[in-house]
C-alpha atoms as a PDB file:
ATOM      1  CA  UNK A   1     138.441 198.730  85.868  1.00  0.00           C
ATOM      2  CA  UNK A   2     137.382 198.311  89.047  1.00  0.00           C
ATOM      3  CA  UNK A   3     137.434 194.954  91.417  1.00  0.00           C
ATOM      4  CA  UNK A   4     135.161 192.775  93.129  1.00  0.00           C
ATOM      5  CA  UNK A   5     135.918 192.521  96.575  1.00  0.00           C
ATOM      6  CA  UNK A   6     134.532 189.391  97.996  1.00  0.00           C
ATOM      7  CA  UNK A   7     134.037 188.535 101.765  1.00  0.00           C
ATOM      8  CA  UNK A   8     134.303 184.552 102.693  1.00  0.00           C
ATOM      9  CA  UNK A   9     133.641 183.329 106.127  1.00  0.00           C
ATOM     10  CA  UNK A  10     136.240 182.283 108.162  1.00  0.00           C
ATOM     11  CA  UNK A  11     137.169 178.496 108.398  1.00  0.00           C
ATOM     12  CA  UNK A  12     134.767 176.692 110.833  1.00  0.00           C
ATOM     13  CA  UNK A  13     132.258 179.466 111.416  1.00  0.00           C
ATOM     14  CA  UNK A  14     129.843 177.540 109.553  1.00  0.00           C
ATOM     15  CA  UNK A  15     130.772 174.258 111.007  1.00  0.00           C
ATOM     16  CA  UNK A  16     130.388 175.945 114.730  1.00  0.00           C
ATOM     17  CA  UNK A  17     126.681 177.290 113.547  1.00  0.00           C
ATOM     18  CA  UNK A  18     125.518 174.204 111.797  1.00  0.00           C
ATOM     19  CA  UNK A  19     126.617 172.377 115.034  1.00  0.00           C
ATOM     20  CA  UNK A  20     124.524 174.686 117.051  1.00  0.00           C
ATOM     21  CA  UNK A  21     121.528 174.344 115.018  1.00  0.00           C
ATOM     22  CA  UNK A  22     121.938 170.719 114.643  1.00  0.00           C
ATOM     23  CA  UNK A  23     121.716 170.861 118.373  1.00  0.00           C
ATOM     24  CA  UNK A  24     118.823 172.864 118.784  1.00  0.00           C
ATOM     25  CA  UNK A  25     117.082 171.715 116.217  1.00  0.00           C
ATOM     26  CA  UNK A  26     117.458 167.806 118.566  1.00  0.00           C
ATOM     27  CA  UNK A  27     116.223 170.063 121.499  1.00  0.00           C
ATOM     28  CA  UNK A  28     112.994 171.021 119.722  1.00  0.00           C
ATOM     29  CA  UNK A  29     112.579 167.430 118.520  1.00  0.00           C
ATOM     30  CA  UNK A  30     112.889 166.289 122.635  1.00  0.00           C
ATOM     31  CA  UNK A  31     110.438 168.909 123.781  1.00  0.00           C
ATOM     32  CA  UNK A  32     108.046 168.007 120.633  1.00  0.00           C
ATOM     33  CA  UNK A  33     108.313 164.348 122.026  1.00  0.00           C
ATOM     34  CA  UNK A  34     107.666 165.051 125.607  1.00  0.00           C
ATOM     35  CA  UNK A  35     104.771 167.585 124.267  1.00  0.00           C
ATOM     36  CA  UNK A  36     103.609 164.720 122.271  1.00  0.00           C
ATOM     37  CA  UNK A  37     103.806 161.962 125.109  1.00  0.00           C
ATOM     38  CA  UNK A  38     102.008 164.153 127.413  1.00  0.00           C
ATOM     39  CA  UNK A  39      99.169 164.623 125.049  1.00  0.00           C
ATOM     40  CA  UNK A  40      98.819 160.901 125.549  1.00  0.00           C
ATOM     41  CA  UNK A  41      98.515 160.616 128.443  1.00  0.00           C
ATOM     42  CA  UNK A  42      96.266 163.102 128.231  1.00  0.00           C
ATOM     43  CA  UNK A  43      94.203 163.587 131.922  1.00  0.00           C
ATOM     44  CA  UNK A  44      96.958 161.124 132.892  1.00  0.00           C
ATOM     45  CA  UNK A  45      99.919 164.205 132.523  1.00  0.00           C
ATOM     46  CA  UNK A  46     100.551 165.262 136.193  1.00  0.00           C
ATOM     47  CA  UNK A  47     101.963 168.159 137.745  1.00  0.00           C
ATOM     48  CA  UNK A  48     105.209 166.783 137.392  1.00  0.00           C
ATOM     49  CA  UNK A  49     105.144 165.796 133.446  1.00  0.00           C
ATOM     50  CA  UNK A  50     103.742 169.221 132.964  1.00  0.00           C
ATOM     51  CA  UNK A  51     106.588 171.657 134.845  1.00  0.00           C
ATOM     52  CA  UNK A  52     109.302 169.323 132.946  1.00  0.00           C
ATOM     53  CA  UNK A  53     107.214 170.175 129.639  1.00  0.00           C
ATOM     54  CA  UNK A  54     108.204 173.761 130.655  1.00  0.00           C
ATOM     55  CA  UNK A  55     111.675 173.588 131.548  1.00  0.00           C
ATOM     56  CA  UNK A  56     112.339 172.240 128.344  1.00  0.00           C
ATOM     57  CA  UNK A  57     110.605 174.601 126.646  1.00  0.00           C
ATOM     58  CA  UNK A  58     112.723 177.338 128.707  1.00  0.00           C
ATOM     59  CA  UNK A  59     115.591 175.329 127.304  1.00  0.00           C
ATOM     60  CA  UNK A  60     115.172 175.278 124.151  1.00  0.00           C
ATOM     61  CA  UNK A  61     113.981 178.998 124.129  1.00  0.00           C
ATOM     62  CA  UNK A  62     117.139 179.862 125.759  1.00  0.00           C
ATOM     63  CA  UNK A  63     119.322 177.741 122.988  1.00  0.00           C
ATOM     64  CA  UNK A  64     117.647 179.600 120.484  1.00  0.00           C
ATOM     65  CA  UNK A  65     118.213 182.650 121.783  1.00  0.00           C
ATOM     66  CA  UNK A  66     121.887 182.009 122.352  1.00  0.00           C
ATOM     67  CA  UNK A  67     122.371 180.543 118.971  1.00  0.00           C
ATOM     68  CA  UNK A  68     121.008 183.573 117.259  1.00  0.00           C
ATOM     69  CA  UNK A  69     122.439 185.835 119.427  1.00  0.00           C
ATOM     70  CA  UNK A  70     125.928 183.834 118.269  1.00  0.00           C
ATOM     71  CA  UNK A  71     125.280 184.133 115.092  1.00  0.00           C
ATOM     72  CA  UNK A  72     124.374 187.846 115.195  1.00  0.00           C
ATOM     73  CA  UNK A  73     127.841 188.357 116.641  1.00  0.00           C
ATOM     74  CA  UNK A  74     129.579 186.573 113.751  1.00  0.00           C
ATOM     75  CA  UNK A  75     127.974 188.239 111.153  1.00  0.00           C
ATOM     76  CA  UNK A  76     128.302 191.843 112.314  1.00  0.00           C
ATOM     77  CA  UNK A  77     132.670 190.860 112.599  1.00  0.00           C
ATOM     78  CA  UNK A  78     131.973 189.576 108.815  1.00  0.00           C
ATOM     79  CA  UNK A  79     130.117 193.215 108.324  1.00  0.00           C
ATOM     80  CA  UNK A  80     132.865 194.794 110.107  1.00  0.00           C
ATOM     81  CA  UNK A  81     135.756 192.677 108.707  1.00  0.00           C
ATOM     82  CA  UNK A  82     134.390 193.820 105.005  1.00  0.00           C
ATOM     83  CA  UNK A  83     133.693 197.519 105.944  1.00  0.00           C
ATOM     84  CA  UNK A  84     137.719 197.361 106.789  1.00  0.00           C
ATOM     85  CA  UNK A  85     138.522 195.779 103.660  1.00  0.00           C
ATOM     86  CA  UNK A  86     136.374 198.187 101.637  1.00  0.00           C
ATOM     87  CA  UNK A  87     137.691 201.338 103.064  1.00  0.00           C
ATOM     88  CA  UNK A  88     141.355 200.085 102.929  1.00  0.00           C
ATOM     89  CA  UNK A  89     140.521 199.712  99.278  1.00  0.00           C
ATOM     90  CA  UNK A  90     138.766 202.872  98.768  1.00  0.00           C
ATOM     91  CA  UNK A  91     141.819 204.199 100.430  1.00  0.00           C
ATOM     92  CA  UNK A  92     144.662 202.184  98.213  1.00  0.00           C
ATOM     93  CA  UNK A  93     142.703 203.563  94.995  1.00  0.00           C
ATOM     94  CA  UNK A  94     142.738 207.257  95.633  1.00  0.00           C
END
């Protein structure tokens, strides 16, 4: 009869990407704020309040992007990690 093989992540890699989405998640609350703020002030926003609404919206693009491209990288190890396992299997049963 054949085993399972199971695949868990590695101690902390969750911890690392629920810290990073914690964080961005804060970053898209700031820029909502500021977004929100300005909207006040409507005709009152100047040039100023509007190329800071930008830059944080760069920001927070970039985070995203980071944090995705992060967690791309992690699970393509897991992918690779289990591919390893499988074949070594595969390998110890023939």
């Amino acid at each position: 009869m054949a085993r399972s093989a199971t695949v868990s992540a590695k101690p902390g890699v969750e911890t690392k990407f629920k810290g990073a989405s914690d964080h961005l998640r804060s970053a898209a609350r700031e820029l909502h704020k500021a977004i929100s703020d300005a909207a006040a002030k409507r005709s009152g926003a100047t040039k100023a309040d509007i190329a800071a609404l930008i830059e944080k919206a760069e920001t927070v693009a970039q985070m995203a992007r980071a944090s995705i491209q992060a967690e791309q990288g992690i699970q393509a190890r897991h992918l690779s990690d289990a591919v390893t396992h499988l074949e070594a299997t595969q390998a110890t049963l023939s």
